[in-house]
N, C-alpha and C. Protein backbone atom coordinates (compact mmCIF):
# COMPACT_ATOMS: atom_id res chain seq x y z
N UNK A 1 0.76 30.95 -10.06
CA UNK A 1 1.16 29.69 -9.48
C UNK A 1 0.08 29.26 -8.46
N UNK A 2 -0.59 28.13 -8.63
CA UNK A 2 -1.40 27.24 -7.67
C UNK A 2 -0.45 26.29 -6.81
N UNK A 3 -1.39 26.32 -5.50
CA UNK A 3 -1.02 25.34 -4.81
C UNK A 3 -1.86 24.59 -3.92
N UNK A 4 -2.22 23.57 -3.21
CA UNK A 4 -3.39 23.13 -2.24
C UNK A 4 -2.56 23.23 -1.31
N UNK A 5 -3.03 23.01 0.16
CA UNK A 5 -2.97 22.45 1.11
C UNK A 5 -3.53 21.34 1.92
N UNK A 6 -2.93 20.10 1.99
CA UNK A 6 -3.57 18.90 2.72
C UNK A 6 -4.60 19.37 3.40
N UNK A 7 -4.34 20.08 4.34
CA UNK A 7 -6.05 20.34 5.22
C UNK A 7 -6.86 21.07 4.23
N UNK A 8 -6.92 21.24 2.87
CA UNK A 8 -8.20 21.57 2.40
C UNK A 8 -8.90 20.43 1.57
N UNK A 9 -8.62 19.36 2.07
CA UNK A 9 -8.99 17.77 1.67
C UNK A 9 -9.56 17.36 2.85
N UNK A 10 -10.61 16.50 2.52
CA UNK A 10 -11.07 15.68 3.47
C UNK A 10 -10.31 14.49 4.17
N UNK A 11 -10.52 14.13 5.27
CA UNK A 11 -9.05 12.99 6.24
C UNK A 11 -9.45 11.78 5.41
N UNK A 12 -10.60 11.51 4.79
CA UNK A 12 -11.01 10.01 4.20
C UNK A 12 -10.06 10.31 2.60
N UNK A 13 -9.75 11.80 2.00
CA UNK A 13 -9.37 12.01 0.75
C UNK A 13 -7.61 11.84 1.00
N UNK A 14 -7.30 12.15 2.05
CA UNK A 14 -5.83 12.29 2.46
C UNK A 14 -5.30 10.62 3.04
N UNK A 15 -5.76 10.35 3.23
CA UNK A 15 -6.14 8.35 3.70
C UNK A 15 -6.00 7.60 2.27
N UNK A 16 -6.91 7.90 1.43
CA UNK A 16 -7.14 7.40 0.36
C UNK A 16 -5.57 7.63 -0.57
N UNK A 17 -4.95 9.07 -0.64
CA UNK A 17 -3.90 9.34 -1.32
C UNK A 17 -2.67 8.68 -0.96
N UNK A 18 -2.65 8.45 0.66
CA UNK A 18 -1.57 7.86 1.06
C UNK A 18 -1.41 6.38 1.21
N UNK A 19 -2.60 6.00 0.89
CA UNK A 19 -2.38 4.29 0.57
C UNK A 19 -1.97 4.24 -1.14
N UNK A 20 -3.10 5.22 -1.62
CA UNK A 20 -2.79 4.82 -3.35
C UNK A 20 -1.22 4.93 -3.61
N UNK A 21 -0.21 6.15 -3.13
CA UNK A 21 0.86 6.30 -3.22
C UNK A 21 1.82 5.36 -2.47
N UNK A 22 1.56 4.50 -1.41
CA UNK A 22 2.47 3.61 -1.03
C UNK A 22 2.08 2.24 -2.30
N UNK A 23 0.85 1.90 -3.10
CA UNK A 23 0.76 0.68 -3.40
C UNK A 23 0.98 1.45 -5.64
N UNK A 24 1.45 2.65 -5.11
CA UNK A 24 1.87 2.65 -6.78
C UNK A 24 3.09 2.57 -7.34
N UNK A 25 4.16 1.47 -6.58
CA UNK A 25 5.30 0.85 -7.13
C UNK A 25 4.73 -0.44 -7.40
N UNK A 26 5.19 -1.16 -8.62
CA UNK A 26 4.75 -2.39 -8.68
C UNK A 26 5.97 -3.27 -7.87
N UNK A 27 7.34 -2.75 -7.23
CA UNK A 27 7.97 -3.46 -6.86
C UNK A 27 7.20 -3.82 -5.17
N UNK A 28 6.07 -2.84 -4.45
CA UNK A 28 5.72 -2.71 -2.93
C UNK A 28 3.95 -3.60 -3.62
N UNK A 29 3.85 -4.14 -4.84
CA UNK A 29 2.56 -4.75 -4.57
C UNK A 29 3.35 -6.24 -5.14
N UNK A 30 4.82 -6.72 -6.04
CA UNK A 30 5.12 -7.68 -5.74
C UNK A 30 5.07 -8.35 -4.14
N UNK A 31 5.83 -7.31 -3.61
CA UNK A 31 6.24 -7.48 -2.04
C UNK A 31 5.27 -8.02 -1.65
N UNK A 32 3.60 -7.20 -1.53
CA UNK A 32 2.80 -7.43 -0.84
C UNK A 32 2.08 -9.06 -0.96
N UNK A 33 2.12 -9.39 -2.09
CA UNK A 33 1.64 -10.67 -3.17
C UNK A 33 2.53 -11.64 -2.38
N UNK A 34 4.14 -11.37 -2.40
CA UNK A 34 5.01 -12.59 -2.05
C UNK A 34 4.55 -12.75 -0.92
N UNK A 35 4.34 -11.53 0.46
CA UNK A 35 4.00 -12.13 1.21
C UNK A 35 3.00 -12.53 2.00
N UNK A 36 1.73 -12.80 1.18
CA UNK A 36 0.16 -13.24 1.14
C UNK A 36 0.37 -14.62 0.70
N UNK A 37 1.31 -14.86 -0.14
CA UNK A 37 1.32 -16.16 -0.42
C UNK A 37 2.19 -17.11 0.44
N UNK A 38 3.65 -16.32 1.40
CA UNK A 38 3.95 -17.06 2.09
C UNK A 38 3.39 -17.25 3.78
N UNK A 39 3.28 -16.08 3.86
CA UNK A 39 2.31 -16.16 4.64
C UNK A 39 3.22 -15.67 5.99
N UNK A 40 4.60 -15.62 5.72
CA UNK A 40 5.49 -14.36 6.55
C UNK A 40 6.87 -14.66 5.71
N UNK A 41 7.27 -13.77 5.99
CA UNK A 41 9.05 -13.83 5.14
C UNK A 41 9.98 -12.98 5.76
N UNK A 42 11.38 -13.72 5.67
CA UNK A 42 12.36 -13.09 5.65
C UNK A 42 12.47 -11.87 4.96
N UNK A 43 13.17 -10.97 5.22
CA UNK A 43 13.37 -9.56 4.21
C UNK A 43 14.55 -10.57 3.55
N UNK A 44 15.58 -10.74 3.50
CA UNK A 44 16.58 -11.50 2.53
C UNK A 44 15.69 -12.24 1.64
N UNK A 45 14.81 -13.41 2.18
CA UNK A 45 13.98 -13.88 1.33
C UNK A 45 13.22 -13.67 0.38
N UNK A 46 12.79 -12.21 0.92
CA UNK A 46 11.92 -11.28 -0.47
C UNK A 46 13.00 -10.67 -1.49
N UNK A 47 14.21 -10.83 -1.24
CA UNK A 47 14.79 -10.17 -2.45
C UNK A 47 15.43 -11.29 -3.18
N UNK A 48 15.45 -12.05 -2.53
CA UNK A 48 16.20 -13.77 -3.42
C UNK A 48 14.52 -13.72 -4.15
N UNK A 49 13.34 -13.86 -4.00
CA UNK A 49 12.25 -13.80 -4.59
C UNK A 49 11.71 -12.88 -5.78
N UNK A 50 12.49 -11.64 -5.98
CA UNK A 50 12.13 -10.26 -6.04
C UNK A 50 13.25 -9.71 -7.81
N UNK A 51 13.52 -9.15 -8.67
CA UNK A 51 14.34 -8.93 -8.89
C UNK A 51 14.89 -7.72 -8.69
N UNK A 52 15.17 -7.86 -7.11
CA UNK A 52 15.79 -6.15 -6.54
C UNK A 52 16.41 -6.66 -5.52
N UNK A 53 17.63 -5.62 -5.39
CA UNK A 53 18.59 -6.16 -4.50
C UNK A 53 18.08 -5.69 -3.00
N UNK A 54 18.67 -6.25 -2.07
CA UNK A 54 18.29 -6.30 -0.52
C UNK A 54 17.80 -5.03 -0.25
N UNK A 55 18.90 -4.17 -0.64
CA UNK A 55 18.54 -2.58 -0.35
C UNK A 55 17.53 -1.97 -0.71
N UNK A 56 17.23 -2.38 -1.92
CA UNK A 56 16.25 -1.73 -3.01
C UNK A 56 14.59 -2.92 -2.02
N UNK A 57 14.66 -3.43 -1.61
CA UNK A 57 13.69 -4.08 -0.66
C UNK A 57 13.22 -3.67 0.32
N UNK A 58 14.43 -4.07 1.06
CA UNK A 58 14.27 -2.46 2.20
C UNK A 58 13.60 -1.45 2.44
N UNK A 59 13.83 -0.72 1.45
CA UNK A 59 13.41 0.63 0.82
C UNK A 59 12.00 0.24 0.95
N UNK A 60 11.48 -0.85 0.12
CA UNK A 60 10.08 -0.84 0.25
C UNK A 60 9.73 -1.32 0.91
N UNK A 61 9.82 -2.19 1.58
CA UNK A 61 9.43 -2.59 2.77
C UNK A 61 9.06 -1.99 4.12
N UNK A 62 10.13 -0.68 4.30
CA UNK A 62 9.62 0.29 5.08
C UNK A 62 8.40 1.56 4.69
N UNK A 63 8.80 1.13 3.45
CA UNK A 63 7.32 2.34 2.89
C UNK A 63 5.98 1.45 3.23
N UNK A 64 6.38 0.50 2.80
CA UNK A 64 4.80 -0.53 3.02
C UNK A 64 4.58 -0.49 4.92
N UNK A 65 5.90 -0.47 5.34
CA UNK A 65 5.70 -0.57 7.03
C UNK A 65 5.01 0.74 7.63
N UNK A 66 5.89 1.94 7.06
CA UNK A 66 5.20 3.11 7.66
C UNK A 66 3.71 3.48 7.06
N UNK A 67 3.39 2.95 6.43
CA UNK A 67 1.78 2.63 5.98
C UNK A 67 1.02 1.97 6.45
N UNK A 68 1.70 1.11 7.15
CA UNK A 68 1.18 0.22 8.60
C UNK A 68 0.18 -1.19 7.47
N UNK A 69 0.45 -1.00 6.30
CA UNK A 69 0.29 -2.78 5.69
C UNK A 69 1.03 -3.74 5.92
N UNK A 70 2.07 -3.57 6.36
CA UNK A 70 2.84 -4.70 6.44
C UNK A 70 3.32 -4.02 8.10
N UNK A 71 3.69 -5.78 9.04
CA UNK A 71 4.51 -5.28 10.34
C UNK A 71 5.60 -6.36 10.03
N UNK A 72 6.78 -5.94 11.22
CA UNK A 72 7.81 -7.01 11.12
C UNK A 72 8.20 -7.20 12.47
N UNK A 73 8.52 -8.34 12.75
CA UNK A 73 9.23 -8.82 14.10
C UNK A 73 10.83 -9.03 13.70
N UNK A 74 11.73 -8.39 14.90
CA UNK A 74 13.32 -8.62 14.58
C UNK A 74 13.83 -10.08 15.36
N UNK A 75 14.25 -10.86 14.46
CA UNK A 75 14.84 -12.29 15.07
C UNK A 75 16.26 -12.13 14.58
N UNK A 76 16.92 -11.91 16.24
CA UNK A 76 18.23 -11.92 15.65
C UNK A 76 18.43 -10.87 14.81
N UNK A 77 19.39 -11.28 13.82
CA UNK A 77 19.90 -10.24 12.45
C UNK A 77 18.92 -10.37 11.66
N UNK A 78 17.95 -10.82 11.73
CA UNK A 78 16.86 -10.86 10.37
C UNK A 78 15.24 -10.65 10.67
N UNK A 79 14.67 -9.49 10.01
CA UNK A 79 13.89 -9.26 10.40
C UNK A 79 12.64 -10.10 9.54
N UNK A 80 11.67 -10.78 10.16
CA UNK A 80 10.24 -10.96 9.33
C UNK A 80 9.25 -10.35 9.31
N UNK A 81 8.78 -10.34 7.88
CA UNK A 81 7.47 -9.52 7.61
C UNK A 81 6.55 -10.23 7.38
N UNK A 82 5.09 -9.31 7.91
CA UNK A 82 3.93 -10.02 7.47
C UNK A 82 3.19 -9.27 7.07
N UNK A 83 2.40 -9.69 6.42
CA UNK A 83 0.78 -7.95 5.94
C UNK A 83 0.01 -8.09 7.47
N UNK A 84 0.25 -6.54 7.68
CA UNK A 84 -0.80 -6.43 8.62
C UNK A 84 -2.20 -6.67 8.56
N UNK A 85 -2.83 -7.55 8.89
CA UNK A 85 -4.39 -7.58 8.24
C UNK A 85 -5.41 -6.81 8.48
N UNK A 86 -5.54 -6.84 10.01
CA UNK A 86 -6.42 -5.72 10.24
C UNK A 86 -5.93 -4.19 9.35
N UNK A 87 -5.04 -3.58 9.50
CA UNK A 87 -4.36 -2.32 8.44
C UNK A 87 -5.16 -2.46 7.19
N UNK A 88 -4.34 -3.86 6.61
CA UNK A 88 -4.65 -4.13 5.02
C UNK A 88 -6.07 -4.46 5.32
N UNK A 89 -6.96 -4.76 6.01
CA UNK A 89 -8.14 -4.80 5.80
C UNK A 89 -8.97 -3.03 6.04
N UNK A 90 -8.40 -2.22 6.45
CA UNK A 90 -8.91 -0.84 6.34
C UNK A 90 -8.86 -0.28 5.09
N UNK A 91 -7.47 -0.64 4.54
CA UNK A 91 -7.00 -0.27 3.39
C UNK A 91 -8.05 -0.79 2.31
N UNK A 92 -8.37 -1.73 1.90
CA UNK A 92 -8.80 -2.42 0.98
C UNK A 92 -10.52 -1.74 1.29
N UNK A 93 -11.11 -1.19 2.60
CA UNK A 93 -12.23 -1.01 2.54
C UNK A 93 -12.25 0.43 1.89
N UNK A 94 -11.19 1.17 2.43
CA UNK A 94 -11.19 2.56 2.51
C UNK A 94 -11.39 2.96 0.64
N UNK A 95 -10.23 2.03 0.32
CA UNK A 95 -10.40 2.14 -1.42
C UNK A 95 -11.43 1.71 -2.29
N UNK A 96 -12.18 0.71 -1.74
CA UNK A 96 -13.39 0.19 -2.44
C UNK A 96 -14.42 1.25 -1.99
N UNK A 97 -14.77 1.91 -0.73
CA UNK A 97 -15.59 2.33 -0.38
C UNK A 97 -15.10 4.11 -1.72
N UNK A 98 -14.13 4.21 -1.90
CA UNK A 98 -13.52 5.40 -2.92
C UNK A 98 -14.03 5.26 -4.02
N UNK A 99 -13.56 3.83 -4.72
CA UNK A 99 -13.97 3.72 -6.07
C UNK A 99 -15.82 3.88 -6.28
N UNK A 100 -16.38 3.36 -5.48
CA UNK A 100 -17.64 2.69 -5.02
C UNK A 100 -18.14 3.69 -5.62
N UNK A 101 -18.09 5.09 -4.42
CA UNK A 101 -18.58 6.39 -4.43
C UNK A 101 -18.29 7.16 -5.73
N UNK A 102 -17.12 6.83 -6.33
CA UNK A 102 -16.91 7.95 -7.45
C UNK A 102 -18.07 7.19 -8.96
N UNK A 103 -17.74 5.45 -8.78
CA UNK A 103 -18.79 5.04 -9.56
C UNK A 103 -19.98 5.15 -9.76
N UNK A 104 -20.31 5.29 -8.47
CA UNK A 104 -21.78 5.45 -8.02
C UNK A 104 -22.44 6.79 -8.90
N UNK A 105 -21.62 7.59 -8.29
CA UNK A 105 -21.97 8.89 -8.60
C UNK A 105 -21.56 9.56 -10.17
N UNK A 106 -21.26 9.08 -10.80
CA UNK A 106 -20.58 8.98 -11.94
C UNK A 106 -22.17 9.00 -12.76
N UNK A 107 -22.33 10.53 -13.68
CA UNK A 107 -23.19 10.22 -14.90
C UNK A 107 -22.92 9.35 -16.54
N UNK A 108 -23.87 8.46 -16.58
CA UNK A 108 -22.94 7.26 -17.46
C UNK A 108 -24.08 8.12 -18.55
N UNK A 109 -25.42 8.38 -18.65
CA UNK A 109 -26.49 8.86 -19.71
C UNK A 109 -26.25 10.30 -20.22
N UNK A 110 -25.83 11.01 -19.05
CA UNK A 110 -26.13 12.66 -19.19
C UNK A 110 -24.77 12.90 -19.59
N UNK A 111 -23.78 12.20 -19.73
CA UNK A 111 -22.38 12.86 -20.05
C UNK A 111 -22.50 13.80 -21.63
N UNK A 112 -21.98 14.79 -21.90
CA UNK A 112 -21.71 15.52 -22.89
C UNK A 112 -20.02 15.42 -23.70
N UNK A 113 -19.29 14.47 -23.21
CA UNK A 113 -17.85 14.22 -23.78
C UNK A 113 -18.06 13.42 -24.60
């Protein structure tokens, strides 16, 4: 039986895993889409938008929050969300700068498969 341990990964490899795993529901990259285009939203609003019920929103919405892409302010009984930008702008570097490197380095002539 194998097993790793997180600290035998690099903090840029453990960064990289925990964004890819918050943005691999397609219901938390609808979310993210609805609210780039509105430009902040109700949580009720994203699920009248969404085909998932309030709860099932929720749910993602706090995964996207504790990932720190998205923040929310509480008004009253209803909370609004927005994409964090600066966050989502780490995010978006951290992964391009991932793909970048594995492309980069990637033999396209010498492969033997």
């Amino acid at each position: 039986m194998t097993y790793t341990k997180s600290t035998e990964f690099t903090q840029e490899q453990q960064e990289v895993a925990r964004v890819a795993k918050v943005l691999s529901h397609p219901a938390r990259i609808a979310i993210l889409q609805h609210l780039a285009e509105t430009k902040s939203c109700i949580s009720g609003d994203i699920s009248n938008a969404l085909p998932l019920s309030r709860s099932t929103v929720s749910q993602h919405l706090q995964e996207l929050k504790n990932a720190g892409l998205i923040k929310g302010e509480i008004a009253g009984l209803t909370v609004c969300y927005c994409i964090d930008q600066e966050q989502y702008d780490k995010a978006v570097h951290l992964l391009q700068h991932m793909l970048t490197t594995i492309k980069s380095t990637c033999c396209e002539d010498d492969c033997s498969c």
